[in-house]
Protein backbone atom coordinates (compact mmCIF):
# COMPACT_ATOMS: atom_id res chain seq x y z
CA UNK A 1 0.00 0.00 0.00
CA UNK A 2 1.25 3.35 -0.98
CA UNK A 3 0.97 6.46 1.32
CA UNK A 4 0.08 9.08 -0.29
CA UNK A 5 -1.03 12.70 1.02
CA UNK A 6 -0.84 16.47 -0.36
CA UNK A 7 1.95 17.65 1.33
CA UNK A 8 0.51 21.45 1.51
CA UNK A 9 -3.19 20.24 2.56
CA UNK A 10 -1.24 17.86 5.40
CA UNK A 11 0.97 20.85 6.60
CA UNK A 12 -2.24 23.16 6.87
CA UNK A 13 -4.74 20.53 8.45
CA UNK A 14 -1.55 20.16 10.98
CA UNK A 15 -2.46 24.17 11.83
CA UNK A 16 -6.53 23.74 11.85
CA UNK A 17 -5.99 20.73 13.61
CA UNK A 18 -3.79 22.66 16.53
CA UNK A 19 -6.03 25.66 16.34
CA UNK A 20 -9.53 23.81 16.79
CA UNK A 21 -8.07 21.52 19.58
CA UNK A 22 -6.64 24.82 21.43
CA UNK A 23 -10.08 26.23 20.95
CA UNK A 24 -11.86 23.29 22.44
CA UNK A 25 -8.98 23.52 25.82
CA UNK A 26 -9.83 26.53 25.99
CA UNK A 27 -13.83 26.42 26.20
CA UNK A 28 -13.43 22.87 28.47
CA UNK A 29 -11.30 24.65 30.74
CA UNK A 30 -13.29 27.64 31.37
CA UNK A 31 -16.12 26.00 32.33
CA UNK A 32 -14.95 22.56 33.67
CA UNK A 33 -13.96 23.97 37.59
CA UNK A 34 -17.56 25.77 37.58
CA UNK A 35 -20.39 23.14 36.40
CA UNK A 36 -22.92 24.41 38.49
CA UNK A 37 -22.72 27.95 36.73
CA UNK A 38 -22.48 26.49 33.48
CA UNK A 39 -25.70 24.92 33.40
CA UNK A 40 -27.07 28.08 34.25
CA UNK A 41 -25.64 29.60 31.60
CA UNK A 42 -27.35 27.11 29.32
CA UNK A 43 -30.63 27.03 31.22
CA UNK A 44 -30.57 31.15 30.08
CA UNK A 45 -31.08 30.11 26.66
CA UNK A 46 -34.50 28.62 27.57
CA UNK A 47 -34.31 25.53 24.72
CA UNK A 48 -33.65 22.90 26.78
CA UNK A 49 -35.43 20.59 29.60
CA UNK A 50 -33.96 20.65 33.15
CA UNK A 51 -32.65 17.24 32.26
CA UNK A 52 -30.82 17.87 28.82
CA UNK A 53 -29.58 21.66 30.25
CA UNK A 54 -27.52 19.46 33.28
CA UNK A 55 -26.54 16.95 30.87
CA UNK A 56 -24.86 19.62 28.69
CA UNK A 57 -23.96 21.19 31.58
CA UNK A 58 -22.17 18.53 33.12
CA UNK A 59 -21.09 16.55 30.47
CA UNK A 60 -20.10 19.56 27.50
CA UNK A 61 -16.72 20.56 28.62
CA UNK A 62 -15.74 17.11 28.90
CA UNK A 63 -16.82 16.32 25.77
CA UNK A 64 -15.24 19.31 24.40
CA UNK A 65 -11.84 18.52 26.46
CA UNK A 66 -11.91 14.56 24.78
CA UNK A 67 -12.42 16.31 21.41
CA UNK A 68 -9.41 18.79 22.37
CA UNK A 69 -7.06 15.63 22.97
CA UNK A 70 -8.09 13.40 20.09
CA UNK A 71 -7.17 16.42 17.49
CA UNK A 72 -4.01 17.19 19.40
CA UNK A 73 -3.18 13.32 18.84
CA UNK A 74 -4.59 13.16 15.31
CA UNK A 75 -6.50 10.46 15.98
CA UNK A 76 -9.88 9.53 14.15
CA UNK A 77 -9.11 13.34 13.09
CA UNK A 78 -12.32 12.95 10.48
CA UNK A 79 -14.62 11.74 13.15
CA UNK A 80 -13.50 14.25 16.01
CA UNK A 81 -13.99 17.06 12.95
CA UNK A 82 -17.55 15.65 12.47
CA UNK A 83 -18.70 16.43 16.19
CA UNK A 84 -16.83 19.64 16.55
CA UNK A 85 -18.63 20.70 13.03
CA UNK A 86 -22.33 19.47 14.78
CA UNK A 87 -21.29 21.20 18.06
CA UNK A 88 -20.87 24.40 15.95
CA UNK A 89 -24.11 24.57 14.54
CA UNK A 90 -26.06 23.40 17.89
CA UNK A 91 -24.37 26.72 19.43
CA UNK A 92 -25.32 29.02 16.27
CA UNK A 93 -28.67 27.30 16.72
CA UNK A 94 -28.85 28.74 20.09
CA UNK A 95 -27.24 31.94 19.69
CA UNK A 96 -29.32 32.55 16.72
CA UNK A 97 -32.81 31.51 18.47
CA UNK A 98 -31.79 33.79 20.87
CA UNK A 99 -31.31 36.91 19.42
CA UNK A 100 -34.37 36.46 17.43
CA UNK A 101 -36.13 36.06 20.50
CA UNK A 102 -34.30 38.63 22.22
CA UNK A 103 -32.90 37.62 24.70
CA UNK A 104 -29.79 39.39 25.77
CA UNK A 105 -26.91 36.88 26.72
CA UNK A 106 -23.23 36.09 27.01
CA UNK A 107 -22.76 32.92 24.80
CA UNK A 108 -20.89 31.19 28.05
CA UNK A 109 -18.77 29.25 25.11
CA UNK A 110 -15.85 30.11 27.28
CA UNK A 111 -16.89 30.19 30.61
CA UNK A 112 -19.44 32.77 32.26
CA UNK A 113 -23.07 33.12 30.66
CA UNK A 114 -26.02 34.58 31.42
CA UNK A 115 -27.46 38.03 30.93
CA UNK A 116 -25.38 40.84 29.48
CA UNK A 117 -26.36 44.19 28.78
CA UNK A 118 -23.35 44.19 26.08
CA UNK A 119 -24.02 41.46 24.21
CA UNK A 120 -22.48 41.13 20.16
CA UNK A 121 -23.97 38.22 19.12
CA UNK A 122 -22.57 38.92 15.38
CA UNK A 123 -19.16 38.49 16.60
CA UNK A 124 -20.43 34.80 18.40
CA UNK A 125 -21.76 34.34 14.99
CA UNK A 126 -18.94 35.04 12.43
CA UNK A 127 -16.49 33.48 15.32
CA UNK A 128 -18.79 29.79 15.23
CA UNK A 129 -19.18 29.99 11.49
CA UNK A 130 -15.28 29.85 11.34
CA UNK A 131 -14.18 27.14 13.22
CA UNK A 132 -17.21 25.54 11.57
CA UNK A 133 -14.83 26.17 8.33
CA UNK A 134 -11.99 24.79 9.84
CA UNK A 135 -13.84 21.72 11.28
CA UNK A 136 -14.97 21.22 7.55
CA UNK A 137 -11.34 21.38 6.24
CA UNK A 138 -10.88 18.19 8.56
CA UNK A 139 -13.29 16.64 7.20
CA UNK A 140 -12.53 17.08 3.91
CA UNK A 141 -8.67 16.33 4.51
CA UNK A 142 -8.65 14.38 7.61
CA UNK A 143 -4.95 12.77 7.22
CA UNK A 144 -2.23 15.95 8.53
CA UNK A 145 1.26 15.59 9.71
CA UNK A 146 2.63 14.73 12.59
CA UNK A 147 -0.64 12.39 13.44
CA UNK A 148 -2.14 9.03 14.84
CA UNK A 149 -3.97 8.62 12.03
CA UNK A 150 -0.76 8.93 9.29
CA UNK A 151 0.87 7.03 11.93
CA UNK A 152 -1.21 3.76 11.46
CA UNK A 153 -1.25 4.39 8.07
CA UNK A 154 2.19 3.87 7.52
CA UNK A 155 2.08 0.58 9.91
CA UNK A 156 -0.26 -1.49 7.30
CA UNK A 157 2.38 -0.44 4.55
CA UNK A 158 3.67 -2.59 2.32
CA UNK A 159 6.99 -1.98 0.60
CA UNK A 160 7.42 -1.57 -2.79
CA UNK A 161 8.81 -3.39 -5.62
CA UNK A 162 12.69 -2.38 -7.18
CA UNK A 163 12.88 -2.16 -10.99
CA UNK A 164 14.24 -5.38 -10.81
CA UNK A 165 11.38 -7.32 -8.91
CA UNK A 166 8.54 -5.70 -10.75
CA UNK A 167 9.72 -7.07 -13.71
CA UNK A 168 8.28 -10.87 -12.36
CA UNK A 169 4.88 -11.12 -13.10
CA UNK A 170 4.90 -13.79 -9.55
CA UNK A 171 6.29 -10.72 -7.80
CA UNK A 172 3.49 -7.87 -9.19
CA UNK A 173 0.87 -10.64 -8.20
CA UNK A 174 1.88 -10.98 -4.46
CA UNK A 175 2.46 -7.37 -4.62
CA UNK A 176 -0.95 -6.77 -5.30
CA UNK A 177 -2.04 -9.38 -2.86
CA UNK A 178 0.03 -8.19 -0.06
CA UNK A 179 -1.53 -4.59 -1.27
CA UNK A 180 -5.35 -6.03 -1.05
CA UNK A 181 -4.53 -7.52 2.53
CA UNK A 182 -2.67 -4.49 3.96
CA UNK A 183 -5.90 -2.50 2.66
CA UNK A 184 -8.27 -4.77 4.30
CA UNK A 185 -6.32 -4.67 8.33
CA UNK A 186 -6.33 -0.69 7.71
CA UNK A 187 -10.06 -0.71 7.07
CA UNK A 188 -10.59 -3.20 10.30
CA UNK A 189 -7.97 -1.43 12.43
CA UNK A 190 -9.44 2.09 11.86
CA UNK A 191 -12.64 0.64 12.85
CA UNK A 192 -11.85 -0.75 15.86
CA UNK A 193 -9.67 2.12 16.91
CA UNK A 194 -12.64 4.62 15.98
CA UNK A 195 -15.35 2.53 17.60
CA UNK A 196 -13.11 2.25 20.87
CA UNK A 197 -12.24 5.66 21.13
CA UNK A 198 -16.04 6.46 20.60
CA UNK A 199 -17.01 4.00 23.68
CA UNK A 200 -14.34 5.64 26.00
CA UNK A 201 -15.00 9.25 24.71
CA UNK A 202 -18.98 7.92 25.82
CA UNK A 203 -18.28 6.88 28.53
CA UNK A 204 -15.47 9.55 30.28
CA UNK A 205 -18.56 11.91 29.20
CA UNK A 206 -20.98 10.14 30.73
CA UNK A 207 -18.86 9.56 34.06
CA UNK A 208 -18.57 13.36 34.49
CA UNK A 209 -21.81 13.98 34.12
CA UNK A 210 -22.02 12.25 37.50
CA UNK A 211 -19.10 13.82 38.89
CA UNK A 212 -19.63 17.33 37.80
CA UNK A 213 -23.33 16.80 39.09
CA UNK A 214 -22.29 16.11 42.51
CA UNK A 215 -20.09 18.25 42.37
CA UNK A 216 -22.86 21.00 42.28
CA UNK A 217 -24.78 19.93 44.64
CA UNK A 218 -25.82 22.39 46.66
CA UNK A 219 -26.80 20.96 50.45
CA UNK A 220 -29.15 21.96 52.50
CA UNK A 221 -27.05 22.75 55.26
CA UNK A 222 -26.40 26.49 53.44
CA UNK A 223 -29.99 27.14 54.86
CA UNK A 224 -30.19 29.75 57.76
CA UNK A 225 -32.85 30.85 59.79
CA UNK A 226 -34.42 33.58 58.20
CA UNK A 227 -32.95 32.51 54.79
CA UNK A 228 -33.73 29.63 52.06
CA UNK A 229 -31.97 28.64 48.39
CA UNK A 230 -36.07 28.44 47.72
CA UNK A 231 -37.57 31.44 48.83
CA UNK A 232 -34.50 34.00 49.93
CA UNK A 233 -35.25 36.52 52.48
CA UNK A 234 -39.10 36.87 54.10
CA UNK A 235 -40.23 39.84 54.99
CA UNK A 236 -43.60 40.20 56.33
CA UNK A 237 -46.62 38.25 57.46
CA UNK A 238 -46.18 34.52 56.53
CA UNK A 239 -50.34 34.47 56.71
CA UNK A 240 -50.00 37.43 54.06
CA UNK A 241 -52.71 36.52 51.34
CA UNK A 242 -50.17 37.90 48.37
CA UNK A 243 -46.92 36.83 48.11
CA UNK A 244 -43.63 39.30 45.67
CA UNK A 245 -40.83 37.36 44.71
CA UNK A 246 -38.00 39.74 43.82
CA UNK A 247 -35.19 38.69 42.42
CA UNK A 248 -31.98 41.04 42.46
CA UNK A 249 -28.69 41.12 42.03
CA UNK A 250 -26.68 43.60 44.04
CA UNK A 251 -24.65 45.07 40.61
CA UNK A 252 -27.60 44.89 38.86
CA UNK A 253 -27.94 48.95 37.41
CA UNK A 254 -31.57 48.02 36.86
CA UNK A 255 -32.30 46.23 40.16
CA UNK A 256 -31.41 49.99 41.23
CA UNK A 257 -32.77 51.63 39.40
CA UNK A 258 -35.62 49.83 39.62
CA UNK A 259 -35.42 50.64 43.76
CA UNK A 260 -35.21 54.02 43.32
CA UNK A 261 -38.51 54.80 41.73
CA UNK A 262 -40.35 53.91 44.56
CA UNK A 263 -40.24 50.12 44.58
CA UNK A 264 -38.23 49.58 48.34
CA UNK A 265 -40.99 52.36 49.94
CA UNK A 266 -43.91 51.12 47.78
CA UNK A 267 -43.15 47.14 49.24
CA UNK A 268 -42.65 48.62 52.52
CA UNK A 269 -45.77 49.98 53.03
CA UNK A 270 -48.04 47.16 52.07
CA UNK A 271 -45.37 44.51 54.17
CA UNK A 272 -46.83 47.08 57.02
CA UNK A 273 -50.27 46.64 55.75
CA UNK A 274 -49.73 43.09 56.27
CA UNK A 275 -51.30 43.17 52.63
CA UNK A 276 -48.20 40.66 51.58
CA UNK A 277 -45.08 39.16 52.14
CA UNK A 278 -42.04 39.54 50.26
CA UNK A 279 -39.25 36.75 49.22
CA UNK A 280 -35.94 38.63 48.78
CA UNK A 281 -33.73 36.32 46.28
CA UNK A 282 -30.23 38.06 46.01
CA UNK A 283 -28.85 36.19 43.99
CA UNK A 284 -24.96 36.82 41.93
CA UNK A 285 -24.28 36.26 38.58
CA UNK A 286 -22.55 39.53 38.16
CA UNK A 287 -18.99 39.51 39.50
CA UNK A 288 -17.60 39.34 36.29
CA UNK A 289 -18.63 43.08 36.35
CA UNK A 290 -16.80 44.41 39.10
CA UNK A 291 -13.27 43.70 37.40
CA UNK A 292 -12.80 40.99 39.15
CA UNK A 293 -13.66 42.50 42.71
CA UNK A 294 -16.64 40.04 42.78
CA UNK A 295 -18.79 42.61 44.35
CA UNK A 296 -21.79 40.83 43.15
CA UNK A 297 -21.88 37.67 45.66
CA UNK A 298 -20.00 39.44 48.81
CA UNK A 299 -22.38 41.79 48.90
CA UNK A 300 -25.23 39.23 48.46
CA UNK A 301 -23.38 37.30 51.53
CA UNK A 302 -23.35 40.24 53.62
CA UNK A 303 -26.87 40.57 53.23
CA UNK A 304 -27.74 37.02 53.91
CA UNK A 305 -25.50 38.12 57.00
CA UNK A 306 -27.93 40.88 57.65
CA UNK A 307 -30.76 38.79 57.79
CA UNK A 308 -28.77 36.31 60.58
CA UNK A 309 -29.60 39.33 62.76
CA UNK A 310 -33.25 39.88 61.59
CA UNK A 311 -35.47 40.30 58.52
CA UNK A 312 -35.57 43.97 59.51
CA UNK A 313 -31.85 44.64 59.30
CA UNK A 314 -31.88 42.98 55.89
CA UNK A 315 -33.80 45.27 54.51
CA UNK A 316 -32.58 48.44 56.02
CA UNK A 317 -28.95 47.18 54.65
CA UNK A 318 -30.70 46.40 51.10
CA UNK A 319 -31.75 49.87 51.06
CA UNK A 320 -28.73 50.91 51.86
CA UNK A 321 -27.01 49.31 48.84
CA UNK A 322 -29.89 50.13 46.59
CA UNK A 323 -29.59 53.85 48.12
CA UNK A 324 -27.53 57.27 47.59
CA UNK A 325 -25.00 58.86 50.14
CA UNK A 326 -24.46 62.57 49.34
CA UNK A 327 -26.25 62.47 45.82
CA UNK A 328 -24.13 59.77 44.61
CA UNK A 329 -25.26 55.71 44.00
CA UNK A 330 -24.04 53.65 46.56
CA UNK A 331 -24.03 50.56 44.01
CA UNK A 332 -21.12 50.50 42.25
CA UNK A 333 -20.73 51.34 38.34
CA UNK A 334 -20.87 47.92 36.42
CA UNK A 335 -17.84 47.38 34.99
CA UNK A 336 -15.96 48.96 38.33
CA UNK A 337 -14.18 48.23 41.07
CA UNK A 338 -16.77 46.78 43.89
CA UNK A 339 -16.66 48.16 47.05
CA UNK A 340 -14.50 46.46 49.90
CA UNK A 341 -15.81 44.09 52.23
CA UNK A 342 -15.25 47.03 54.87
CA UNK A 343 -17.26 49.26 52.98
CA UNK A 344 -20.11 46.68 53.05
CA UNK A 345 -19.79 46.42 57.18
CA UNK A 346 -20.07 49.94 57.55
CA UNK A 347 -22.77 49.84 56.01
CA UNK A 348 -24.27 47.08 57.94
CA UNK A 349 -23.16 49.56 61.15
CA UNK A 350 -25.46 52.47 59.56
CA UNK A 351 -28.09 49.72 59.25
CA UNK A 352 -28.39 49.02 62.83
CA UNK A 353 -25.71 46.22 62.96
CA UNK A 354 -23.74 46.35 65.64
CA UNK A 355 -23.11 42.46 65.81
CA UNK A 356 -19.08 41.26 66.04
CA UNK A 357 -20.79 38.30 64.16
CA UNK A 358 -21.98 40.18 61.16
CA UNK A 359 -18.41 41.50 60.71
CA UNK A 360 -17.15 38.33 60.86
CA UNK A 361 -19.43 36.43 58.42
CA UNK A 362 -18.67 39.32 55.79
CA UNK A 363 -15.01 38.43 56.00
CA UNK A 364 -15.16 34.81 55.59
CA UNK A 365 -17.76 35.06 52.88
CA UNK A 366 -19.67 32.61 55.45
CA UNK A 367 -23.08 32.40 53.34
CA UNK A 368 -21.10 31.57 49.79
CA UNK A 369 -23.31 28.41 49.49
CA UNK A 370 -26.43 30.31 50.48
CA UNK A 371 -25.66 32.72 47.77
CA UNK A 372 -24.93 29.71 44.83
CA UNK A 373 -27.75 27.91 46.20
CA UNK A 374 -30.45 31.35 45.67
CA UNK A 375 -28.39 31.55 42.54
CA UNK A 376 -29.06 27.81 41.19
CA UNK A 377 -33.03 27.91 42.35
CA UNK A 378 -33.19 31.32 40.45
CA UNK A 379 -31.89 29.73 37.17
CA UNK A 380 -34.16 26.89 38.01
CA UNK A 381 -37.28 29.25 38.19
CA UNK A 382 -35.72 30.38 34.78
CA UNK A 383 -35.11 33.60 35.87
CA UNK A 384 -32.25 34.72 33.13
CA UNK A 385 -32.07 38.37 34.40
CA UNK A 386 -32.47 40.94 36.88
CA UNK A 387 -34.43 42.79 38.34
CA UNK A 388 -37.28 39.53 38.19
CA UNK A 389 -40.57 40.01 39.95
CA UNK A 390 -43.37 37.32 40.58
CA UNK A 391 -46.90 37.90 42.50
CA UNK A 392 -48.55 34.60 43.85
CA UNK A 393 -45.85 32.87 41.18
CA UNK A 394 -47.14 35.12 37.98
CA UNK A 395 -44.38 36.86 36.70
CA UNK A 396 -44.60 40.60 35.98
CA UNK A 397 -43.30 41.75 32.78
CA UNK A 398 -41.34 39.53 30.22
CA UNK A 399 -38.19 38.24 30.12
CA UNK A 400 -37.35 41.62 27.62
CA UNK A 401 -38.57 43.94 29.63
CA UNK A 402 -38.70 45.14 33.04
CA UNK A 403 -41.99 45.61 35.12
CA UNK A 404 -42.42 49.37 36.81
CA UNK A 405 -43.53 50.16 39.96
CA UNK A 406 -47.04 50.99 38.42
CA UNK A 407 -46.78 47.45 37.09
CA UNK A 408 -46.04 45.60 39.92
CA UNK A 409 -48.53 47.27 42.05
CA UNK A 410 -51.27 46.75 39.61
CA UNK A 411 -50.00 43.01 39.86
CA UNK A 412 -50.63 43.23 43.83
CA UNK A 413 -54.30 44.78 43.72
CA UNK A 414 -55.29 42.11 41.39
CA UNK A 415 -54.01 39.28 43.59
CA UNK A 416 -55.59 40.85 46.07
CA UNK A 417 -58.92 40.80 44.87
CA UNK A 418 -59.01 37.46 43.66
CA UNK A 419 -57.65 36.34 46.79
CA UNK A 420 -60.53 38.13 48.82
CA UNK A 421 -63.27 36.92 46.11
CA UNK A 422 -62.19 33.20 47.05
CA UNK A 423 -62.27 33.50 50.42
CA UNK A 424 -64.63 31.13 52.44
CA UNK A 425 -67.60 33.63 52.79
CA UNK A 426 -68.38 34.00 56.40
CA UNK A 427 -71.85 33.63 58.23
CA UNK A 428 -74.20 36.04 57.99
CA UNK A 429 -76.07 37.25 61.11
CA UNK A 430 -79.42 36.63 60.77
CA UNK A 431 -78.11 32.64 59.58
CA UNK A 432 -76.21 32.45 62.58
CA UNK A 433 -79.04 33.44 64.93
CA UNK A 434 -81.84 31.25 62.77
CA UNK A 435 -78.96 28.82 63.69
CA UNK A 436 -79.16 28.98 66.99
CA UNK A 437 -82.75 29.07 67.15
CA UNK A 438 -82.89 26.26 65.70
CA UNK A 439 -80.70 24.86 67.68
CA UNK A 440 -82.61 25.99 70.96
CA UNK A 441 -85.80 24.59 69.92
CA UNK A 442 -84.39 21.04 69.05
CA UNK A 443 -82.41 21.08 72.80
CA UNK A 444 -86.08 22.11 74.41
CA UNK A 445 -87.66 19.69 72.44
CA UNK A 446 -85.84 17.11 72.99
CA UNK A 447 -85.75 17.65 76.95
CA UNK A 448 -89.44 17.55 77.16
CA UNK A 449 -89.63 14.53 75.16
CA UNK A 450 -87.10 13.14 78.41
CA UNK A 451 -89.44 14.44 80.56
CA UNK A 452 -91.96 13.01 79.23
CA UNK A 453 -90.92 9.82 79.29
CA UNK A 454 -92.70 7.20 81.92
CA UNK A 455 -90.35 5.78 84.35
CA UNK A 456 -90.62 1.34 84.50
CA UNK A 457 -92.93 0.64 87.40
CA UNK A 458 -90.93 -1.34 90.47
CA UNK A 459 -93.17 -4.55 90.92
């Protein structure tokens, strides 16, 4: 058998080859140490079940790490091209579906995910549709340098003929036997090699899917007193007929904005009223906004720390953080420097705090699982953004656009109505006392009819 290959096409499917499998480290890598906020990232996109958005969760950067190896190896090169190509187009799929639908997210391709305010899904785009070039070079021209796959090509060859021995016709004929033979073990060892690789690829995949799953696992154990991964922070009456689920994030400039129109005083008032009860889920998907400073989730644990002390100094210090001090936001600018965790126990101090404890569980970050566990149920509620309000589990507004105020109150008086129109009517006077009437008569009645009674004669 004679080996044969362009030596330009081999030298320049060496290069794709490198490239893709540096691309697919890359992606694995980013996401690999964090499953738990990669499937939320994919549970954003809102195409998936709960079941397929954990499998690709779990099991994608595994998948994509296997696929990184095999082209770094050049082995089954055509096959590993095949599902890099299909990968490509299930994530321009998505990315396309989504900005039709628009939704505003970051890809999470290399880590991350999740709502953006600065999303460029062209650049996703043209960057998907040209590795899905390069994966199609592979597959076109599979056999490159320096690879597995040129390696066991060269094992099943057979050596050729000199001038001299080609001249015998019984030499040409074993040749070409030899050359049939050869032809036929390549065919059967690339088989086996390919289906083997397939079966371990399948099942390293399928293993870390039940690794990385318990590796998220959040326990319940993060749970505090006055705090939940299901319902956050209560404020108010439990026996409240209408129930606001809020969900913010502590960099969120809506979530402040939002606060600032009246929302914190509006809920206050009707929390007073005893009118409802509100579920506070600060959740963090936002560090990656405070240059690394990860405002986002300290300051969501130092409010879980607020709420240690009481309900009440969780929401003066939420005000706080959703508040101005001399004019000026005390949120942070996204995209800046968070504040220190000093900065947030001060704060707790002009809140009321005067607890060594709260001080102390700002430091250590103490309610980090509390915070990934609001986080996780949030994603799971498939709440993609923030701010994210529900009344009695109706959600207010769309996943495009945020609810006002006006809105949310609206929202309120309607579940308040229906709740009072369902209520168990109660007894009207004049029933009750025909009731009891009623219910003298037969007691009268039924004493005389005692009375009245003959006692047995004594004989």
């Amino acid at each position: 058998m004679k080996y044969a290959s362009s030596n330009v096409r081999s030298w320049a499917g060496l290069v794709i080859r490198i490239a893709l499998a540096a691309v697919w480290t890359w992606a694995a890598w980013s996401k690999i140490g964090n499953p738990r906020q990669f499937v939320q990232a994919v549970r954003a996109y809102d195409a998936t079940p709960e079941w397929l958005s954990k499998g690709i969760g779990y099991g994608l950067p595994v998948l994509e790490l296997s696929l990184a190896v095999l082209l770094i190896a050049g082995l089954i090169t055509r096959y590993a091209a095949v599902v890099s190509a299909a990968l490509f187009i299930v994530f321009l799929i998505g990315i396309s579906q989504a900005a039709i639908r628009g939704i505003k997210l970051e890809c999470g391709c290399f880590g991350g995910g999740g709502q953006s305010s600065t999303t460029s899904y062209t650049l996703d785009i043209l960057r998907d549709v040209g590795l899905l070039i390069l994966a199609a070079y592979l597959i076109r021209w599979p056999l490159t340098r320096f690879s597995a796959d040129e390696a066991i090509i060269k094992s099943e060859m057979v050596p050729g003929l000199s001038v001299k021995q080609s001249k015998s016709e019984k030499n040409l004929r074993r040749y070409r036997s030899a050359m049939a033979a050869a032809e036929v073990e390549l065919k059967h060892k690339q088989r086996y090699i390919a289906a083997g690789t397939a079966v371990a690829v399948l099942l390293v995949s399928l293993t870390a899917i039940g690794v990385q799953g318990g590796r998220a696992k959040i326990a319940t154990t993060v749970n505090t007193a006055n705090a939940t991964t299901s319902t956050g922070v209560t404020v108010g009456n439990p026996q409240s007929p209408v129930t606001v689920d809020l969900y913010e994030d502590p960099q969120c400039p809506i979530c402040n904005q939002l606060e600032q129109s009246g929302l914190s005083t509006d809920l206050a008032a009707k929390v007073k009223a005893t009118t409802i009860k509100v579920n506070y889920h600060v959740m963090s998907f936002l560090d990656s906004a405070s240059n690394g400073n990860n405002y986002s989730s300290r300051a969501a644990n130092a409010l879980y720390c607020a709420a240690d002390v009481s309900p009440d100094a969780f929401v003066k210090l939420h005000d706080i953080m959703y508040g101005k001090t001399a004019g000026k936001d005390n949120q942070p600018a996204e995209n800046s420097n968070g504040v220190p965790d000093s900065t947030l126990i001060a704060w707790g101090k002009q809140a009321g705090i005067t607890s060594a404890n709260f001080s102390t569980c700002v430091t250590s970050n103490q309610h980090k699982g509390l915070v990934a566990g609001v986080t996780d149920a949030a994603s799971k509620a498939k709440v993609t953004g923030t701010p994210t309000v529900f009344v009695n589990g109706t959600r207010i507004g769309s996943t495009t656009a945020v609810p006002t105020v006006a809105e949310i109150d609206q929202a309120i008086a309607s579940a308040l109505s229906h709740a009072k129109s369902t209520a168990a009517p109660a007894p009207t006077p004049s029933a009750t006392a025909s009731g009891s009437a009623a219910a003298t008569t037969g007691a009268a009645s039924t004493t005389a009819k005692k009375t009245a009674t003959p006692s047995p004669s004594k004989k």
